[in-house]
PDB file of N, CA and C in Angstrom:
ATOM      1  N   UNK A   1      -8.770 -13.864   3.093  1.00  0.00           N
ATOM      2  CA  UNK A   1      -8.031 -14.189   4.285  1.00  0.00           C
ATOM      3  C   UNK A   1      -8.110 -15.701   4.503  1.00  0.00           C
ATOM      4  N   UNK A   2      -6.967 -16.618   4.948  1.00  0.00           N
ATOM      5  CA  UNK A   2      -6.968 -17.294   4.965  1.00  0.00           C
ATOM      6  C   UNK A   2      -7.796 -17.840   6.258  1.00  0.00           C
ATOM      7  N   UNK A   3      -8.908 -18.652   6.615  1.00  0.00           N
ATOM      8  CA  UNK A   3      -9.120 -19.339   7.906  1.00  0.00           C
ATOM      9  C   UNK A   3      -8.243 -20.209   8.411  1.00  0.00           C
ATOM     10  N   UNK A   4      -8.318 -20.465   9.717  1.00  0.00           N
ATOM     11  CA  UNK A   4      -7.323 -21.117  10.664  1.00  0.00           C
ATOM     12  C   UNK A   4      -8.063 -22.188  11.129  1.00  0.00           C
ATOM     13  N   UNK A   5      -7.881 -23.287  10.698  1.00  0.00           N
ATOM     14  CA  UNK A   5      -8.954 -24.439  10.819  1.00  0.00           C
ATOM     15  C   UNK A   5      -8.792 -24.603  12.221  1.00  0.00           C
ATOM     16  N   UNK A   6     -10.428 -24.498  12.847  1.00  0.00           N
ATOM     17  CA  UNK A   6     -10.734 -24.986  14.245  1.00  0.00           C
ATOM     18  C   UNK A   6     -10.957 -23.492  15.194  1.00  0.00           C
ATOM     19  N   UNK A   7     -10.485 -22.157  14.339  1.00  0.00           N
ATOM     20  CA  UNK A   7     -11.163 -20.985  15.248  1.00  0.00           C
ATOM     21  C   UNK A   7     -12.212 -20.524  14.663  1.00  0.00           C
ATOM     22  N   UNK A   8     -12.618 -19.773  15.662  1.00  0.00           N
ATOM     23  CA  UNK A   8     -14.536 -19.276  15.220  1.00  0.00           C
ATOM     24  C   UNK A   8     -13.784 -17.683  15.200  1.00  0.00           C
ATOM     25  N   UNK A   9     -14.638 -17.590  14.177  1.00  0.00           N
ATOM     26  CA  UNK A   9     -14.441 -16.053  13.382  1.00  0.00           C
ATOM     27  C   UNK A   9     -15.753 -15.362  13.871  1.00  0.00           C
ATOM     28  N   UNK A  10     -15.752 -14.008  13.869  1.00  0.00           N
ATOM     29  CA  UNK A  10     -16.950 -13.233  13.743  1.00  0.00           C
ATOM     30  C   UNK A  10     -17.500 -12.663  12.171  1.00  0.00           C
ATOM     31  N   UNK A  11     -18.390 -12.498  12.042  1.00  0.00           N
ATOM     32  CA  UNK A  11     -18.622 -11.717  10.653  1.00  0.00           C
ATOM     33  C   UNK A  11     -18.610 -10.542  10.764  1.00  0.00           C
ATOM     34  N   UNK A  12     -18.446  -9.923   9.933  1.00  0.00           N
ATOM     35  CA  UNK A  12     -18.756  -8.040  10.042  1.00  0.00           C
ATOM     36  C   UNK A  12     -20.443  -7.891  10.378  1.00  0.00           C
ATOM     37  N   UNK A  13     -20.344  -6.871  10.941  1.00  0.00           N
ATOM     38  CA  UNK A  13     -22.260  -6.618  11.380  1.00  0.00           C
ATOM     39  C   UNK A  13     -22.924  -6.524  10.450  1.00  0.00           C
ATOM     40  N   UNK A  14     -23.892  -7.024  10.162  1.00  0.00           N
ATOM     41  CA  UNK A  14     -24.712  -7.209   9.013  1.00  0.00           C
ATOM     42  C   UNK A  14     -25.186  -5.626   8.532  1.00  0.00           C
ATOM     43  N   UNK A  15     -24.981  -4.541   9.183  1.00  0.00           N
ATOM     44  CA  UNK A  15     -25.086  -3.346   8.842  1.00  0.00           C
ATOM     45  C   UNK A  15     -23.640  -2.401   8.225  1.00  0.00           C
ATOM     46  N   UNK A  16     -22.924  -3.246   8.325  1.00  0.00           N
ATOM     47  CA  UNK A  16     -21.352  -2.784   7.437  1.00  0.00           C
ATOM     48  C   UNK A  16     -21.136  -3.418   6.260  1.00  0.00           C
ATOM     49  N   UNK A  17     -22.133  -4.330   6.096  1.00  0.00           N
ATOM     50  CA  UNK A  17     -22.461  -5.196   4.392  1.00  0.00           C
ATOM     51  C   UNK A  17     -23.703  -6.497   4.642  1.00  0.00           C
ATOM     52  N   UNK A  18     -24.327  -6.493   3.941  1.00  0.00           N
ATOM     53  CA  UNK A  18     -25.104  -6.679   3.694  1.00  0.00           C
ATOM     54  C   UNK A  18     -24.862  -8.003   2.227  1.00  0.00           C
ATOM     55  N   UNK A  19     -23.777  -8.105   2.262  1.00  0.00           N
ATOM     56  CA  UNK A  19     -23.599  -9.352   1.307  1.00  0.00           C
ATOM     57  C   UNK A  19     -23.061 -11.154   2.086  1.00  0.00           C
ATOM     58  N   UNK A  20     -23.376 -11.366   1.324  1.00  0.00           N
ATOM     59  CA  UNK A  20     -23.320 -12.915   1.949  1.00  0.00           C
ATOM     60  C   UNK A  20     -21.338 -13.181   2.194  1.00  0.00           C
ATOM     61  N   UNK A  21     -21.276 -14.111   3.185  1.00  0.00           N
ATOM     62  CA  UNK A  21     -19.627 -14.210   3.250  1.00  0.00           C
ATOM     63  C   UNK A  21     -19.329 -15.605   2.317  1.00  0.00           C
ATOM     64  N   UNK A  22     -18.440 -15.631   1.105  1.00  0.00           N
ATOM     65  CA  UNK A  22     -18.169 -16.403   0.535  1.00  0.00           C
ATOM     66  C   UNK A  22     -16.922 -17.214   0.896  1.00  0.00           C
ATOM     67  N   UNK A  23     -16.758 -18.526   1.292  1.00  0.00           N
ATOM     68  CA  UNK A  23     -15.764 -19.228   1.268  1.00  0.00           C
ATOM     69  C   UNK A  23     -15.377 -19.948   0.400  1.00  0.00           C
ATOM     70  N   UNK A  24     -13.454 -20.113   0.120  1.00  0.00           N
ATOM     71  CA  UNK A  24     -13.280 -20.754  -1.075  1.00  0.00           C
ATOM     72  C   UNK A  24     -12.227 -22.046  -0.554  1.00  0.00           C
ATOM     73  N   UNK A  25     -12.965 -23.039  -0.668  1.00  0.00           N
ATOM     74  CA  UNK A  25     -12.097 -24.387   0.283  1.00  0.00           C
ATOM     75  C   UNK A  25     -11.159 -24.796  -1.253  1.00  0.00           C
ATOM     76  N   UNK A  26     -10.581 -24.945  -1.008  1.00  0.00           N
ATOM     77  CA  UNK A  26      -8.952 -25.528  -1.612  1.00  0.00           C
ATOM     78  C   UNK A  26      -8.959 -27.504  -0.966  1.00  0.00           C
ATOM     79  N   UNK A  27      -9.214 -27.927  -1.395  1.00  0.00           N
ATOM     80  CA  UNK A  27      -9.433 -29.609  -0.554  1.00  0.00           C
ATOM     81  C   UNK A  27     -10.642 -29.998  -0.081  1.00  0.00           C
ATOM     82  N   UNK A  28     -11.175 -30.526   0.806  1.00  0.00           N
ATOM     83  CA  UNK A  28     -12.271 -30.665   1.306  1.00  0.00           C
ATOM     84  C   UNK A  28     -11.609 -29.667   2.965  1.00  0.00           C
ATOM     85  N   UNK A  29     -13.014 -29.116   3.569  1.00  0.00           N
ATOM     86  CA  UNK A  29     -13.561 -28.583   4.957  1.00  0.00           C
ATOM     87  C   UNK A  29     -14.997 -28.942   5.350  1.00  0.00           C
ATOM     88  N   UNK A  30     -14.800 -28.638   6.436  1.00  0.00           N
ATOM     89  CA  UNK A  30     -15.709 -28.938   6.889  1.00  0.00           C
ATOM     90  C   UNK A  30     -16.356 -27.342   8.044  1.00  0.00           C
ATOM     91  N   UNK A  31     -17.818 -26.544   7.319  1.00  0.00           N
ATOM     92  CA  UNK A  31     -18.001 -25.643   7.450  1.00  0.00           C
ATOM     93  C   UNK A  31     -18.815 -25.486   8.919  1.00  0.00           C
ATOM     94  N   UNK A  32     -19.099 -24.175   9.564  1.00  0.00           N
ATOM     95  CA  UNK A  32     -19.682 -24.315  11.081  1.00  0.00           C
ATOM     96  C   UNK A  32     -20.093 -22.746  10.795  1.00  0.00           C
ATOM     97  N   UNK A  33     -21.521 -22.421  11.483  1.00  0.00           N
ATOM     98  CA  UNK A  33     -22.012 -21.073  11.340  1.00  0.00           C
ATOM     99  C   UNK A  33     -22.944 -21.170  12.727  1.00  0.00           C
ATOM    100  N   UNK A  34     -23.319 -19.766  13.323  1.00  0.00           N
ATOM    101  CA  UNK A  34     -23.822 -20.075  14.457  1.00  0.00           C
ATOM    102  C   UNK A  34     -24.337 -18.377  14.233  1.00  0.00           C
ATOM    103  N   UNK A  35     -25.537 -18.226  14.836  1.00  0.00           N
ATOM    104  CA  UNK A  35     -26.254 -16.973  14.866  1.00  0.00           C
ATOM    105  C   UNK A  35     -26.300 -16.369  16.286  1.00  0.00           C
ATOM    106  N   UNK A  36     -25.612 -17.095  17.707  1.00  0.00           N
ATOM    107  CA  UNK A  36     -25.530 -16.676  18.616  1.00  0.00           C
ATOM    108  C   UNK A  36     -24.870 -15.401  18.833  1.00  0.00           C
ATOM    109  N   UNK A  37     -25.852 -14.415  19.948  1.00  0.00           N
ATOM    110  CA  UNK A  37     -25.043 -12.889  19.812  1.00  0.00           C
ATOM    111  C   UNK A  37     -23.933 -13.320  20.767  1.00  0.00           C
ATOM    112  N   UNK A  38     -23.705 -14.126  21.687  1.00  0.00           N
ATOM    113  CA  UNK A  38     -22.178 -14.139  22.000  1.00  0.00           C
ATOM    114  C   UNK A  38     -21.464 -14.857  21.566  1.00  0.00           C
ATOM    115  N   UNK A  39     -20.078 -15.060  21.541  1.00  0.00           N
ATOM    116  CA  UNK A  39     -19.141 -15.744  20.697  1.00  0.00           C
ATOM    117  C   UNK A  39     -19.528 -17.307  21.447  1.00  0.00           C
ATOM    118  N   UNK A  40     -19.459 -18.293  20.457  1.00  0.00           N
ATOM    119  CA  UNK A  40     -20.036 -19.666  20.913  1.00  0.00           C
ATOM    120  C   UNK A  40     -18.099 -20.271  22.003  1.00  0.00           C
ATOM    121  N   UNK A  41     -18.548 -20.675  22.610  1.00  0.00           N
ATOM    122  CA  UNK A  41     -17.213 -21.291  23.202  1.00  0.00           C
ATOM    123  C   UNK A  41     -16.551 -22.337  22.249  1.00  0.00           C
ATOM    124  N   UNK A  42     -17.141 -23.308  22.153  1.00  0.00           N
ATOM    125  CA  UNK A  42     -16.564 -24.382  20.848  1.00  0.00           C
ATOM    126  C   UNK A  42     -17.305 -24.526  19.993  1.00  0.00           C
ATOM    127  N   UNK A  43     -16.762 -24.992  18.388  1.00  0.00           N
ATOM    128  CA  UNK A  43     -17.572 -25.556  17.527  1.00  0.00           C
ATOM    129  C   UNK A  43     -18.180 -26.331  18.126  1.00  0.00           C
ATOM    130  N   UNK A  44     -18.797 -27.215  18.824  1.00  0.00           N
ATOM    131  CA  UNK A  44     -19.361 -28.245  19.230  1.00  0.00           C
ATOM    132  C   UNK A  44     -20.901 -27.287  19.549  1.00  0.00           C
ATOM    133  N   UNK A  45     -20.798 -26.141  19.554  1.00  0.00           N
ATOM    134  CA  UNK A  45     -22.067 -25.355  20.129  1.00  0.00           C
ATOM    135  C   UNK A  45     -22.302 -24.755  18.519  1.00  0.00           C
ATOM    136  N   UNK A  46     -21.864 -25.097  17.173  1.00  0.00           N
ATOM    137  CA  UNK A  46     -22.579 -24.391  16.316  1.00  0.00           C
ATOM    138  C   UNK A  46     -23.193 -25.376  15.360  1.00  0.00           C
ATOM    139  N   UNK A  47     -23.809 -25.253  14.216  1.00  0.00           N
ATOM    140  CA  UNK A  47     -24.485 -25.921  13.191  1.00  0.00           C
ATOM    141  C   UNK A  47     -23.300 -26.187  11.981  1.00  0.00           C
ATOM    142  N   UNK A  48     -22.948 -27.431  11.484  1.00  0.00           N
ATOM    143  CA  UNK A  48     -22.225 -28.078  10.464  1.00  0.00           C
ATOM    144  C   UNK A  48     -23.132 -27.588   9.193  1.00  0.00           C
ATOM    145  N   UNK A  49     -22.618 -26.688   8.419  1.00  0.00           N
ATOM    146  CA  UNK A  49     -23.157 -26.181   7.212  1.00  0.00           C
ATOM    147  C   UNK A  49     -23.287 -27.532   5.971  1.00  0.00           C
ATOM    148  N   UNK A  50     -23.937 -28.352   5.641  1.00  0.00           N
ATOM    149  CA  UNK A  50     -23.147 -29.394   4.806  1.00  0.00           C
ATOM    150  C   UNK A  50     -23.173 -29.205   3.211  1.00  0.00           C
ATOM    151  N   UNK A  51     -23.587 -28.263   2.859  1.00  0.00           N
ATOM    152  CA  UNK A  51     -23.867 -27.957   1.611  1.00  0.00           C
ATOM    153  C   UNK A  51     -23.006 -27.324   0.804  1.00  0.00           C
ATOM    154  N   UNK A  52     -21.441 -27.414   0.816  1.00  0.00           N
ATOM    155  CA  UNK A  52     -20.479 -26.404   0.406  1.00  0.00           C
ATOM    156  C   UNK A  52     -19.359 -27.950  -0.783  1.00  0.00           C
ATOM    157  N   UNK A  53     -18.967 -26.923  -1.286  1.00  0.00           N
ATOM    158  CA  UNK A  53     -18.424 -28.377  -2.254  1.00  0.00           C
ATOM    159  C   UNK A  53     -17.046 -28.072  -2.474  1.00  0.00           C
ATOM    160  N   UNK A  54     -16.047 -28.833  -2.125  1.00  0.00           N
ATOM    161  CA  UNK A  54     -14.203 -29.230  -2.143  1.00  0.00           C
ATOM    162  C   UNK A  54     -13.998 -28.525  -3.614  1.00  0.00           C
ATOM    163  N   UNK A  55     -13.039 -27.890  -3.271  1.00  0.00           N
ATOM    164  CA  UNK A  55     -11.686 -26.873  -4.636  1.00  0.00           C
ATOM    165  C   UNK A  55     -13.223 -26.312  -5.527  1.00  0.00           C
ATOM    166  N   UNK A  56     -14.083 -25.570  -4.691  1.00  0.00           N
ATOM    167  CA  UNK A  56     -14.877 -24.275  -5.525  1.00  0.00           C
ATOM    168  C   UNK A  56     -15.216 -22.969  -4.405  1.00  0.00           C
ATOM    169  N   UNK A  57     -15.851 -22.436  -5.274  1.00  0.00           N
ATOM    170  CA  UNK A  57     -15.887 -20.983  -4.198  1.00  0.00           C
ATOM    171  C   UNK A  57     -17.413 -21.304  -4.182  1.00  0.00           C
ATOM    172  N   UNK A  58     -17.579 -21.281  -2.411  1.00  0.00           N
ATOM    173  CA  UNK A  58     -19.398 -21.311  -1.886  1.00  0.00           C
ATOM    174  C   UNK A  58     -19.773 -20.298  -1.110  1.00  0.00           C
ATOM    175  N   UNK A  59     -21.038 -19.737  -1.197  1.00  0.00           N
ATOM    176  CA  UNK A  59     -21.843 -18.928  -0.613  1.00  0.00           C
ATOM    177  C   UNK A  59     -22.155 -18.999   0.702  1.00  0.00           C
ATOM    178  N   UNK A  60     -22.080 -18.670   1.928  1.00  0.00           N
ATOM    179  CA  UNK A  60     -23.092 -19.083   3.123  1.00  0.00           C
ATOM    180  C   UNK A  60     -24.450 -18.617   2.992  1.00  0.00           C
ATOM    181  N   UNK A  61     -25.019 -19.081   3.140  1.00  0.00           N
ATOM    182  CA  UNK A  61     -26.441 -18.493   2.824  1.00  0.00           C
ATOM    183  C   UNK A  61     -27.142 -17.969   3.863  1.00  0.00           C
ATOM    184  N   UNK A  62     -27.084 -18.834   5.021  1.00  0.00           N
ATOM    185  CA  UNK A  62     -27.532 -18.027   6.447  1.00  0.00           C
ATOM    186  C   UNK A  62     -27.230 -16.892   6.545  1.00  0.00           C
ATOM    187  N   UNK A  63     -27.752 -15.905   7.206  1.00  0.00           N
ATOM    188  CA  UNK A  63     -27.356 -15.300   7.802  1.00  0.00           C
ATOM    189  C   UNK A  63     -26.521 -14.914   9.429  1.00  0.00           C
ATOM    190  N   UNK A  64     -25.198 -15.348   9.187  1.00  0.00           N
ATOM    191  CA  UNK A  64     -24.503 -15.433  10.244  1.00  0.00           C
ATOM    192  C   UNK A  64     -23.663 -14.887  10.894  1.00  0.00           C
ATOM    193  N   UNK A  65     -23.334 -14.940  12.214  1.00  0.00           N
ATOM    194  CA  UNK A  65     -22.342 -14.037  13.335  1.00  0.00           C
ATOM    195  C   UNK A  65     -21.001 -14.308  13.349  1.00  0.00           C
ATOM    196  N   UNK A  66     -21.290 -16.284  13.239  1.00  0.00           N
ATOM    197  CA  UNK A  66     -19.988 -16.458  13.453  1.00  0.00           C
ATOM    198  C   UNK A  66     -19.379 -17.800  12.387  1.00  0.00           C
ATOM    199  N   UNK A  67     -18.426 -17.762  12.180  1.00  0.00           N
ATOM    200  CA  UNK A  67     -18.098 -19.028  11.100  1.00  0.00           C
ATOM    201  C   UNK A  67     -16.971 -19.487  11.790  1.00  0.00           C
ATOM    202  N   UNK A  68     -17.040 -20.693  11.608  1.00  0.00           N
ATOM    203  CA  UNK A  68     -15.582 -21.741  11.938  1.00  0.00           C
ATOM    204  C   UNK A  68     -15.351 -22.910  10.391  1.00  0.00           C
ATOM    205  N   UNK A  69     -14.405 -23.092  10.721  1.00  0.00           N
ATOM    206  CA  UNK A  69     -13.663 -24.651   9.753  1.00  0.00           C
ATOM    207  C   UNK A  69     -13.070 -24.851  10.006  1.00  0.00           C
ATOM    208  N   UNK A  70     -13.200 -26.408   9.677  1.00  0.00           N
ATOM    209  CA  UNK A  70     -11.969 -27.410  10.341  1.00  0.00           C
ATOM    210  C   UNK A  70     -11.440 -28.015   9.076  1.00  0.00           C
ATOM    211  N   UNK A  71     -10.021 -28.687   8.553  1.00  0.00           N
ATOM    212  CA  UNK A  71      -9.823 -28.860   7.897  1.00  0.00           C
ATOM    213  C   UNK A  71      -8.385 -29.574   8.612  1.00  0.00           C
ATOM    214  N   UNK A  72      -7.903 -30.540   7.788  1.00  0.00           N
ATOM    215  CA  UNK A  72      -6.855 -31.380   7.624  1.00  0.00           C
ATOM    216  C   UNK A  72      -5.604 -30.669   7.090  1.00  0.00           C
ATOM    217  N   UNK A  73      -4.055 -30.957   7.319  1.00  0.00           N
ATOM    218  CA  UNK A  73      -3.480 -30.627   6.502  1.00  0.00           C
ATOM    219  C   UNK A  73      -3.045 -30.558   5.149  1.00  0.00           C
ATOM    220  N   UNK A  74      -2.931 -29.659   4.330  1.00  0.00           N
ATOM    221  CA  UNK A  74      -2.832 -29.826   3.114  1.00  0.00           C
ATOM    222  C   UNK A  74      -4.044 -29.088   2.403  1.00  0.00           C
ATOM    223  N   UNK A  75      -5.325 -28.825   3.000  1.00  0.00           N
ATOM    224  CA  UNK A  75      -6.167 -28.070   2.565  1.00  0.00           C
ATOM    225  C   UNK A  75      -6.143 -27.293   3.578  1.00  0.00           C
ATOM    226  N   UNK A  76      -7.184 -25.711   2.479  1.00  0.00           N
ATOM    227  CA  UNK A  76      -7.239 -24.274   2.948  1.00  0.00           C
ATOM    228  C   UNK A  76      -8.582 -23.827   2.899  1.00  0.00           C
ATOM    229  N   UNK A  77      -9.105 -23.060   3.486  1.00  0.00           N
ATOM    230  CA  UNK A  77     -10.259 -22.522   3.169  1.00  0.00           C
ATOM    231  C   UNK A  77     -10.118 -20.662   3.706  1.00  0.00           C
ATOM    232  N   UNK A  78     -10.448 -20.254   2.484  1.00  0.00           N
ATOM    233  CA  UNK A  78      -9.971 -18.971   2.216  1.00  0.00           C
ATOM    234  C   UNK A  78     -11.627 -18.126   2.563  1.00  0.00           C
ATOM    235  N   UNK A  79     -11.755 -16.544   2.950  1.00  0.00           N
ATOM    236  CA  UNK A  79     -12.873 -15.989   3.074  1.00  0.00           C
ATOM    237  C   UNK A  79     -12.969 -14.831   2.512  1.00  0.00           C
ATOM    238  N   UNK A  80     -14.078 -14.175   1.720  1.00  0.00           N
ATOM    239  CA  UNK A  80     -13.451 -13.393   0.627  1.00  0.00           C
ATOM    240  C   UNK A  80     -14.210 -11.628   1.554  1.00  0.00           C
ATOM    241  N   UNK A  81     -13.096 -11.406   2.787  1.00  0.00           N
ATOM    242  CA  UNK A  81     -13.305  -9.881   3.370  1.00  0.00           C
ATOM    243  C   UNK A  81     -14.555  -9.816   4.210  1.00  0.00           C
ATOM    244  N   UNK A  82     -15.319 -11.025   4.901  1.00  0.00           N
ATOM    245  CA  UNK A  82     -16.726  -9.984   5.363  1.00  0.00           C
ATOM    246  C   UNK A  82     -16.789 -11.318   6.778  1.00  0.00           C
ATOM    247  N   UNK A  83     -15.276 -11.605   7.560  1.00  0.00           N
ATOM    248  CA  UNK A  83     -15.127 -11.858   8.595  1.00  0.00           C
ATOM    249  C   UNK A  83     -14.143 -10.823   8.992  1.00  0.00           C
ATOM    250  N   UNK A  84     -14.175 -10.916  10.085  1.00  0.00           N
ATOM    251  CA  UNK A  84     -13.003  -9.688  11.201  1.00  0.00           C
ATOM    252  C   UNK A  84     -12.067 -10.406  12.000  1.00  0.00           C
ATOM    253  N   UNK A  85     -11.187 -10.274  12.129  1.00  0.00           N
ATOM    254  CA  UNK A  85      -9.930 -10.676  12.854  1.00  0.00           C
ATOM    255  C   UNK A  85      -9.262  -9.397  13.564  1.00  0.00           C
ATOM    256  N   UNK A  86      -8.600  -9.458  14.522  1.00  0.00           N
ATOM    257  CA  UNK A  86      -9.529  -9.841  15.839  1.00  0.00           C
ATOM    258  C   UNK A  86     -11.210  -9.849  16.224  1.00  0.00           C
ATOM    259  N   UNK A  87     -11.144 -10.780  17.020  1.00  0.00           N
ATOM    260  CA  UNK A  87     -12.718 -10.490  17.077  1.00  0.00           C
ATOM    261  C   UNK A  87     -13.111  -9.447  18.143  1.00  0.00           C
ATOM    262  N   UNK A  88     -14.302  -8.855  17.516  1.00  0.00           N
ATOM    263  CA  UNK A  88     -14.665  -7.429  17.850  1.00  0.00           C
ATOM    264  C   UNK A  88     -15.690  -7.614  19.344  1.00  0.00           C
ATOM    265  N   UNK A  89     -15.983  -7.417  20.266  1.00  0.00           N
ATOM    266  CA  UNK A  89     -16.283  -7.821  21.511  1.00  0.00           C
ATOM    267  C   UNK A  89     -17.358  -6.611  21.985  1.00  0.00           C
ATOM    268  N   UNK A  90     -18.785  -6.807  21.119  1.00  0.00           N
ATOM    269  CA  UNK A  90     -19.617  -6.068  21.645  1.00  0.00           C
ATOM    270  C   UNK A  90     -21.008  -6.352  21.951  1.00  0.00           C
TER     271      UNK A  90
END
């Protein structure tokens, strides 16, 4: 699924998989993860992941609730199934 640079995603509950969420940036992004149980209001309230590297597929390694990216036009950052859209409100 493609991300929408600048919204915060939820992850699936760590009890519906148990595998890490892989992102695949196409350009450079810039990654955001946050372990808060409620949805964070802005990126400005989560942690800048900096360890992810432009046109490859990266791992998150945390264990996390929620993911965001921001990105410029012209680049993408893709998520391979283990975020939810809409976000699930429990």
């Amino acid at each position: 699924m493609l991300l929408e640079s600048g919204k915060i995603y939820q992850r699936k509950y760590f009890a519906d998989s148990y595998m890490l969420p892989t992102l695949q940036i196409k350009g450079s992004a810039r990654v955001y993860v946050s372990n808060q149980s409620e949805k964070p209001e802005s990126i400005s309230e989560m942690i800048e992941e900096t360890d992810f590297e432009d046109d490859t597929i990266n791992t998150v390694i945390a264990m996390t609730r929620w993911i965001a990216v921001t990105y410029d036009s012209g680049n993408e950052v893709y998520e391979m199934g283990l975020v939810q859209t809409p976000y699930r409100n429990n």
